[in-house]
PDB file of N, CA and C in Angstrom:
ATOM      1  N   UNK A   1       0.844  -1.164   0.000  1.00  0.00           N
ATOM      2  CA  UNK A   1       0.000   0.000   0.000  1.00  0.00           C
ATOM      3  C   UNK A   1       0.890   1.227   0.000  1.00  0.00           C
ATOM      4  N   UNK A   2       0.972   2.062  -1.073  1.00  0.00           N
ATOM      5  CA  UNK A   2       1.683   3.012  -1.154  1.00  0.00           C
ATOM      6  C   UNK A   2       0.888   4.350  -0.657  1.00  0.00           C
ATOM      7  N   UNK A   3       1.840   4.391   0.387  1.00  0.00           N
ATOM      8  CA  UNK A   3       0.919   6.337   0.869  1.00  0.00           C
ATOM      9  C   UNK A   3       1.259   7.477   0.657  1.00  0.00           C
ATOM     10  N   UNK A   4       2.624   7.658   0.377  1.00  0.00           N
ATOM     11  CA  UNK A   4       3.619   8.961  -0.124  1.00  0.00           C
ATOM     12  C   UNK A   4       4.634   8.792  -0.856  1.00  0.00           C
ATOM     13  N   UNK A   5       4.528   9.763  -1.538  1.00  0.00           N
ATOM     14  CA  UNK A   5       6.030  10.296  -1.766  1.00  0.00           C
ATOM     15  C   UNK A   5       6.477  11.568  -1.218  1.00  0.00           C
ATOM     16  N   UNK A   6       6.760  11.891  -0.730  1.00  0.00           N
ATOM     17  CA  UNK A   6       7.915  13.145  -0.655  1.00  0.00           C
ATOM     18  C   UNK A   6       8.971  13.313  -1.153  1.00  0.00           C
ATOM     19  N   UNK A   7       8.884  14.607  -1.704  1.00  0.00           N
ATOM     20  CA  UNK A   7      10.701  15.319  -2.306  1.00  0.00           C
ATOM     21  C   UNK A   7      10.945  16.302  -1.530  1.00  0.00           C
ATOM     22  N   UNK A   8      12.250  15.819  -1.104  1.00  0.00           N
ATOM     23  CA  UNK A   8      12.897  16.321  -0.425  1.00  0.00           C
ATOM     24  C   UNK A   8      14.067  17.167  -1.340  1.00  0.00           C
ATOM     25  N   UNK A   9      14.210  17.227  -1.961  1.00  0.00           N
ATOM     26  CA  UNK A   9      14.827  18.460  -2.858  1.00  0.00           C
ATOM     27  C   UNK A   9      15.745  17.175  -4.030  1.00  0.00           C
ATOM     28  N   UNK A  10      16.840  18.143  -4.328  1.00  0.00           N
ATOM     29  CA  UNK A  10      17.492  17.658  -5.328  1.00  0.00           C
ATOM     30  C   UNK A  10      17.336  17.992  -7.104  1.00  0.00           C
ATOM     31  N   UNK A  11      17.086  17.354  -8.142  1.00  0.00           N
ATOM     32  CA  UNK A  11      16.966  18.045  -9.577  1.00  0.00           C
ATOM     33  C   UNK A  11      15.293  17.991  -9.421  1.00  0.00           C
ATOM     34  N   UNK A  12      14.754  19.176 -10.553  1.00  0.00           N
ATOM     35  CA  UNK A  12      12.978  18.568 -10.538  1.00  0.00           C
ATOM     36  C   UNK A  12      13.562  17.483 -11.624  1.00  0.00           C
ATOM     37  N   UNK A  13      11.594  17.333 -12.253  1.00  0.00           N
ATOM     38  CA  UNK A  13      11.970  15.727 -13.015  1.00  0.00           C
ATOM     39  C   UNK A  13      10.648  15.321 -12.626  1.00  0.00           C
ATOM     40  N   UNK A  14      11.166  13.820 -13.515  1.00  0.00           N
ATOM     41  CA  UNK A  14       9.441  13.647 -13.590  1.00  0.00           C
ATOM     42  C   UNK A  14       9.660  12.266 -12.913  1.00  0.00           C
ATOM     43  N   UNK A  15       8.854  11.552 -11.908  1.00  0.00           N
ATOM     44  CA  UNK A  15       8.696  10.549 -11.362  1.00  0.00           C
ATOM     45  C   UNK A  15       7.989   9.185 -11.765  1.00  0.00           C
ATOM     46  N   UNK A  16       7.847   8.147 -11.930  1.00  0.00           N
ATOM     47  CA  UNK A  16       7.101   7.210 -12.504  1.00  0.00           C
ATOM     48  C   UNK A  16       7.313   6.089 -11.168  1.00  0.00           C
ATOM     49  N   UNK A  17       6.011   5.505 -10.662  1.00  0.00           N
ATOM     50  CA  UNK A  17       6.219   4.765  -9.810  1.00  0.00           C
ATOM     51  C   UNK A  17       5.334   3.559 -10.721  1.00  0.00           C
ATOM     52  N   UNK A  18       6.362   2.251 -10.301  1.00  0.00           N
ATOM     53  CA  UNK A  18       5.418   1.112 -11.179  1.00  0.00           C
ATOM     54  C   UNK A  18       5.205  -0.267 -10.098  1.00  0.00           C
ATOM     55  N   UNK A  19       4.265  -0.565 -10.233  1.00  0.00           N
ATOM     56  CA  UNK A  19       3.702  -1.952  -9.576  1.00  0.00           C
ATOM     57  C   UNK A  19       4.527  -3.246  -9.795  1.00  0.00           C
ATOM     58  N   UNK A  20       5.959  -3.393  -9.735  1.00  0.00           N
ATOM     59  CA  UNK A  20       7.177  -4.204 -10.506  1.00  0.00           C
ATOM     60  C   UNK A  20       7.626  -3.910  -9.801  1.00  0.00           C
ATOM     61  N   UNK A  21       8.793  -4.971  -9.972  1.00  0.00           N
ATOM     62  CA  UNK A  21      10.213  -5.312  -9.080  1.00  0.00           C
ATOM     63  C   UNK A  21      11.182  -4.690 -10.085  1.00  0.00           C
ATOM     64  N   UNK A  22      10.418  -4.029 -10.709  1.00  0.00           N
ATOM     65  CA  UNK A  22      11.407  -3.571 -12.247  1.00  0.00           C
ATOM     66  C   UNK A  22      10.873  -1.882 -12.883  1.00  0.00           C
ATOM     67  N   UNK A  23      11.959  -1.551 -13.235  1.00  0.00           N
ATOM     68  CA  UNK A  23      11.298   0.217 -13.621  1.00  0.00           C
ATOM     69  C   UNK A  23      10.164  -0.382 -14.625  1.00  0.00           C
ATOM     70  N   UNK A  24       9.204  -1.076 -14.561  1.00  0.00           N
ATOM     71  CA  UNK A  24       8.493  -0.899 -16.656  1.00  0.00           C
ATOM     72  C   UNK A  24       6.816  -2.056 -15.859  1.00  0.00           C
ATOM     73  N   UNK A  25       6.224  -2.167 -16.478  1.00  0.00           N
ATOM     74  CA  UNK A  25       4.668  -2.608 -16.460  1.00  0.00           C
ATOM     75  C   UNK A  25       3.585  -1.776 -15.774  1.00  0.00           C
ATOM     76  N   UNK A  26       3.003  -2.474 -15.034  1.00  0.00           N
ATOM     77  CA  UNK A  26       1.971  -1.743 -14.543  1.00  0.00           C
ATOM     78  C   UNK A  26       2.498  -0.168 -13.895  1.00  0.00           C
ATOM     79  N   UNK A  27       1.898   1.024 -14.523  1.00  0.00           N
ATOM     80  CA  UNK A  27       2.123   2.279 -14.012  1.00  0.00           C
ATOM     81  C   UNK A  27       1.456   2.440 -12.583  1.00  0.00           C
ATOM     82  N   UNK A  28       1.335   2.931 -11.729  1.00  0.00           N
ATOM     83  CA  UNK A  28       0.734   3.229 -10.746  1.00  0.00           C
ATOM     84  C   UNK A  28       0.636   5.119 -10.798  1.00  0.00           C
ATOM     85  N   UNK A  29       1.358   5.408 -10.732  1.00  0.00           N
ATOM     86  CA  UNK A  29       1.807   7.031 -10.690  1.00  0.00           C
ATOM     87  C   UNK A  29       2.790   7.428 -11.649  1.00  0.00           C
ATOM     88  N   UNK A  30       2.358   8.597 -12.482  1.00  0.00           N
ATOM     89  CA  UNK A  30       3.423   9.155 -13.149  1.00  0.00           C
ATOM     90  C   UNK A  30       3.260  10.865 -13.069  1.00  0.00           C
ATOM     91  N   UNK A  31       4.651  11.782 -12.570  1.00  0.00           N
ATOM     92  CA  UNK A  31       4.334  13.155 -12.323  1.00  0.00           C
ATOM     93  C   UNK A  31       5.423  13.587 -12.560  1.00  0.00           C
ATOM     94  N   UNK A  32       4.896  15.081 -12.384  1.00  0.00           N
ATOM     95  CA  UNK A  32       6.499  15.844 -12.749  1.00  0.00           C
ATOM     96  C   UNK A  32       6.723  16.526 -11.222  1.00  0.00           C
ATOM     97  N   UNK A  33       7.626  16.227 -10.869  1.00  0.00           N
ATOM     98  CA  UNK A  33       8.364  17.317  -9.454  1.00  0.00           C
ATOM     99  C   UNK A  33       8.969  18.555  -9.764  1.00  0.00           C
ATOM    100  N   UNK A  34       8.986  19.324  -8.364  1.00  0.00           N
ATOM    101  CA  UNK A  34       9.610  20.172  -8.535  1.00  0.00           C
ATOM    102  C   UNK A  34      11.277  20.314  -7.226  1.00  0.00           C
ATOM    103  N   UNK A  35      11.994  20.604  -7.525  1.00  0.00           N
ATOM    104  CA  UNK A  35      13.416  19.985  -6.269  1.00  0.00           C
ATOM    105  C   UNK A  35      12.729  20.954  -5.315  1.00  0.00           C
ATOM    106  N   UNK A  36      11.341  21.768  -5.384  1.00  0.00           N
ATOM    107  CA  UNK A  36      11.020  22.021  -3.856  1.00  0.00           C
ATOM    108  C   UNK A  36      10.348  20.648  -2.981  1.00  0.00           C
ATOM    109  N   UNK A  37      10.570  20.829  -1.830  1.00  0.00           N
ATOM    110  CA  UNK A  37       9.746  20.102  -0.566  1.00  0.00           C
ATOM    111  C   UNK A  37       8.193  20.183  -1.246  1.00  0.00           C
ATOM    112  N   UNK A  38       7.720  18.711  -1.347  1.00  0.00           N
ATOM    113  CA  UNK A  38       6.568  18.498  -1.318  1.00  0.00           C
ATOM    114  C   UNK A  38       6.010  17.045  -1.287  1.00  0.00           C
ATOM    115  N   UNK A  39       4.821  17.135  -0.787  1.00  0.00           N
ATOM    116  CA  UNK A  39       4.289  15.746  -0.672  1.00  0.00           C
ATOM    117  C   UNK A  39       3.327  15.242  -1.450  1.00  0.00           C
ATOM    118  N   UNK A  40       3.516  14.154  -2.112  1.00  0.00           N
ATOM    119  CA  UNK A  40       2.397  13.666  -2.456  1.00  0.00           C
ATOM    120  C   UNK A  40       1.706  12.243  -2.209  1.00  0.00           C
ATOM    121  N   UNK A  41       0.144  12.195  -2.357  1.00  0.00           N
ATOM    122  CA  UNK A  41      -0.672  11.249  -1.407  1.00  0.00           C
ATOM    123  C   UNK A  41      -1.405   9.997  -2.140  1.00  0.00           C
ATOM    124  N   UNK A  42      -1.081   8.920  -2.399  1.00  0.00           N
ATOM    125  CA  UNK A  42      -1.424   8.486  -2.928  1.00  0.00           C
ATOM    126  C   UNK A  42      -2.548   7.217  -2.597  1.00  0.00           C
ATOM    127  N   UNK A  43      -2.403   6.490  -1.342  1.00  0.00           N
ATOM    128  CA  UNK A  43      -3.117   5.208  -0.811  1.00  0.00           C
ATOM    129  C   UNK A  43      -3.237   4.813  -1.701  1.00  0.00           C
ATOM    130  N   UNK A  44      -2.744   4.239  -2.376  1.00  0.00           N
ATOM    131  CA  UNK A  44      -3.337   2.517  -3.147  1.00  0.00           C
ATOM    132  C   UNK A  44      -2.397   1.333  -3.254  1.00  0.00           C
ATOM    133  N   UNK A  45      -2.924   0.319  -3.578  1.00  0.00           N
ATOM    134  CA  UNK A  45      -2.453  -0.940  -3.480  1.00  0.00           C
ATOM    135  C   UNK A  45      -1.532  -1.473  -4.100  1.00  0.00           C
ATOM    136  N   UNK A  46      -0.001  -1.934  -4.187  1.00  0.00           N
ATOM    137  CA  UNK A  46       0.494  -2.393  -5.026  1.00  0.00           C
ATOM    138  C   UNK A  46       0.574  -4.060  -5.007  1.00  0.00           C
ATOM    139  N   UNK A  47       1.092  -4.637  -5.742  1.00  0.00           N
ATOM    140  CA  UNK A  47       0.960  -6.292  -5.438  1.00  0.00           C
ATOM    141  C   UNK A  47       2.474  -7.094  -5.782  1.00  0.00           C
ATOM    142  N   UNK A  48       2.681  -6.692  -7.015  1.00  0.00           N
ATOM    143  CA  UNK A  48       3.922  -7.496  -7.317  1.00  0.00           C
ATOM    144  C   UNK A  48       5.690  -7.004  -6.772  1.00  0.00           C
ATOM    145  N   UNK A  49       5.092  -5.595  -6.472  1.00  0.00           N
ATOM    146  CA  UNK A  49       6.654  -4.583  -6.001  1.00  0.00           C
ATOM    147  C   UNK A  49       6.292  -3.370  -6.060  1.00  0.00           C
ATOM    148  N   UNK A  50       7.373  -2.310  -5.595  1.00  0.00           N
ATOM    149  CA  UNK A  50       7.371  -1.283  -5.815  1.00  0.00           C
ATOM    150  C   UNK A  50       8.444  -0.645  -6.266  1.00  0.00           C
ATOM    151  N   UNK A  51       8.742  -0.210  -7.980  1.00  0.00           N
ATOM    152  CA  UNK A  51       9.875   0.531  -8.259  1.00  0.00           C
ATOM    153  C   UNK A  51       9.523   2.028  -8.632  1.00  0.00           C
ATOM    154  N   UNK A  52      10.769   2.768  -7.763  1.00  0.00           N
ATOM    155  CA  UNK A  52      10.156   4.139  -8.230  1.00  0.00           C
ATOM    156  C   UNK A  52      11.596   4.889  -9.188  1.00  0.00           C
ATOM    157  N   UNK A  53      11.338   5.441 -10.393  1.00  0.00           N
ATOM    158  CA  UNK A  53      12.058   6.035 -11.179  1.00  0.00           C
ATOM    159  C   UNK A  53      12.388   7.208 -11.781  1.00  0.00           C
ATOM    160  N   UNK A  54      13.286   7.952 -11.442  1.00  0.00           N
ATOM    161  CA  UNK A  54      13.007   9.420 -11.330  1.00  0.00           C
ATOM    162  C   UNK A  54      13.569  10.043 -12.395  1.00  0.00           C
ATOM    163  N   UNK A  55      13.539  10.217 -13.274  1.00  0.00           N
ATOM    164  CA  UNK A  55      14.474  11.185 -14.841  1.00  0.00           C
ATOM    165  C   UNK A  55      15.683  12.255 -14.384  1.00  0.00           C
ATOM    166  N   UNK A  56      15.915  12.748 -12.948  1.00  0.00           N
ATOM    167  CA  UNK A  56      16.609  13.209 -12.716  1.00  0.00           C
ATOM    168  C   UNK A  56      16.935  12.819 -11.346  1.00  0.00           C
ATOM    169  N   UNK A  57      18.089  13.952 -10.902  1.00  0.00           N
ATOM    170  CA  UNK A  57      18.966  13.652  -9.648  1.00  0.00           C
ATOM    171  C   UNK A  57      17.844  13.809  -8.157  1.00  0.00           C
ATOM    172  N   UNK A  58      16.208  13.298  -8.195  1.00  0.00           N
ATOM    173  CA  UNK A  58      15.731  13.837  -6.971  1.00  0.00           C
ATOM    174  C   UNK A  58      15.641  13.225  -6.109  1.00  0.00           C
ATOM    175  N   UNK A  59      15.468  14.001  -4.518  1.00  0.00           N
ATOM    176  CA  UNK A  59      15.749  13.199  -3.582  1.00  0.00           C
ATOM    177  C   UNK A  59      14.830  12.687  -3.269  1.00  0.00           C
ATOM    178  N   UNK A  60      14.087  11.271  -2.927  1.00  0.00           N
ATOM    179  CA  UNK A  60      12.424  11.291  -2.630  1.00  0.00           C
ATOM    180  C   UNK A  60      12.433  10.332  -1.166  1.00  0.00           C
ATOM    181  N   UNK A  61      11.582  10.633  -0.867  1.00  0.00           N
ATOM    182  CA  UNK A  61      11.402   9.088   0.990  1.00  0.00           C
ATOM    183  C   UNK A  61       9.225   8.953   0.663  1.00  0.00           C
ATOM    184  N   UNK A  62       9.949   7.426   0.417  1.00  0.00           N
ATOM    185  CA  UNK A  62       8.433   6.812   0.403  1.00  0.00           C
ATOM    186  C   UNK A  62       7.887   6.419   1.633  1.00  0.00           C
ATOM    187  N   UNK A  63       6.777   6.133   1.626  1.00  0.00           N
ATOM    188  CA  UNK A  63       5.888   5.936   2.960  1.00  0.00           C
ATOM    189  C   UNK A  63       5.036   4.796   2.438  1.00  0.00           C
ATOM    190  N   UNK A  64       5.522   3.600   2.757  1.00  0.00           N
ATOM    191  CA  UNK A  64       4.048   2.500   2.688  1.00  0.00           C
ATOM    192  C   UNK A  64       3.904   1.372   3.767  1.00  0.00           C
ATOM    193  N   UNK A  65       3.087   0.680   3.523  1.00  0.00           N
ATOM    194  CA  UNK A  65       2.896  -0.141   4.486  1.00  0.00           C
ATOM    195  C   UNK A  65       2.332  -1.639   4.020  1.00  0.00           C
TER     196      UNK A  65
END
């Protein structure tokens, strides 16, 4: 169950979180950041993994459970 992301700074960029043990299949989330502090909220379910992939240098801390 994925509940956050937060960026904690670093390059902006665009984020893609996927339902895989691998950057690629099922999308779950795809966004663009900015290297300011911000959170975002997501609650939902993942099943097979969680890979998150960022196009640039950002810093992020996930929250799931």
């Amino acid at each position: 169950f994925l509940h956050t992301i937060v960026v904690n700074g670093g390059t902006a960029g665009t984020i893609i979180v996927y339902d895989n043990t691998a950057g690629s299949g099922s999308i779950i989330a795809s966004f663009d950041s900015t290297n300011a502090l911000a959170t975002y909220a997501f609650d939902v379910a993942f099943t097979n993994g969680l890979t998150i992939v960022t196009s640039a240098a950002t810093k992020v801390t996930v929250s799931w459970r």
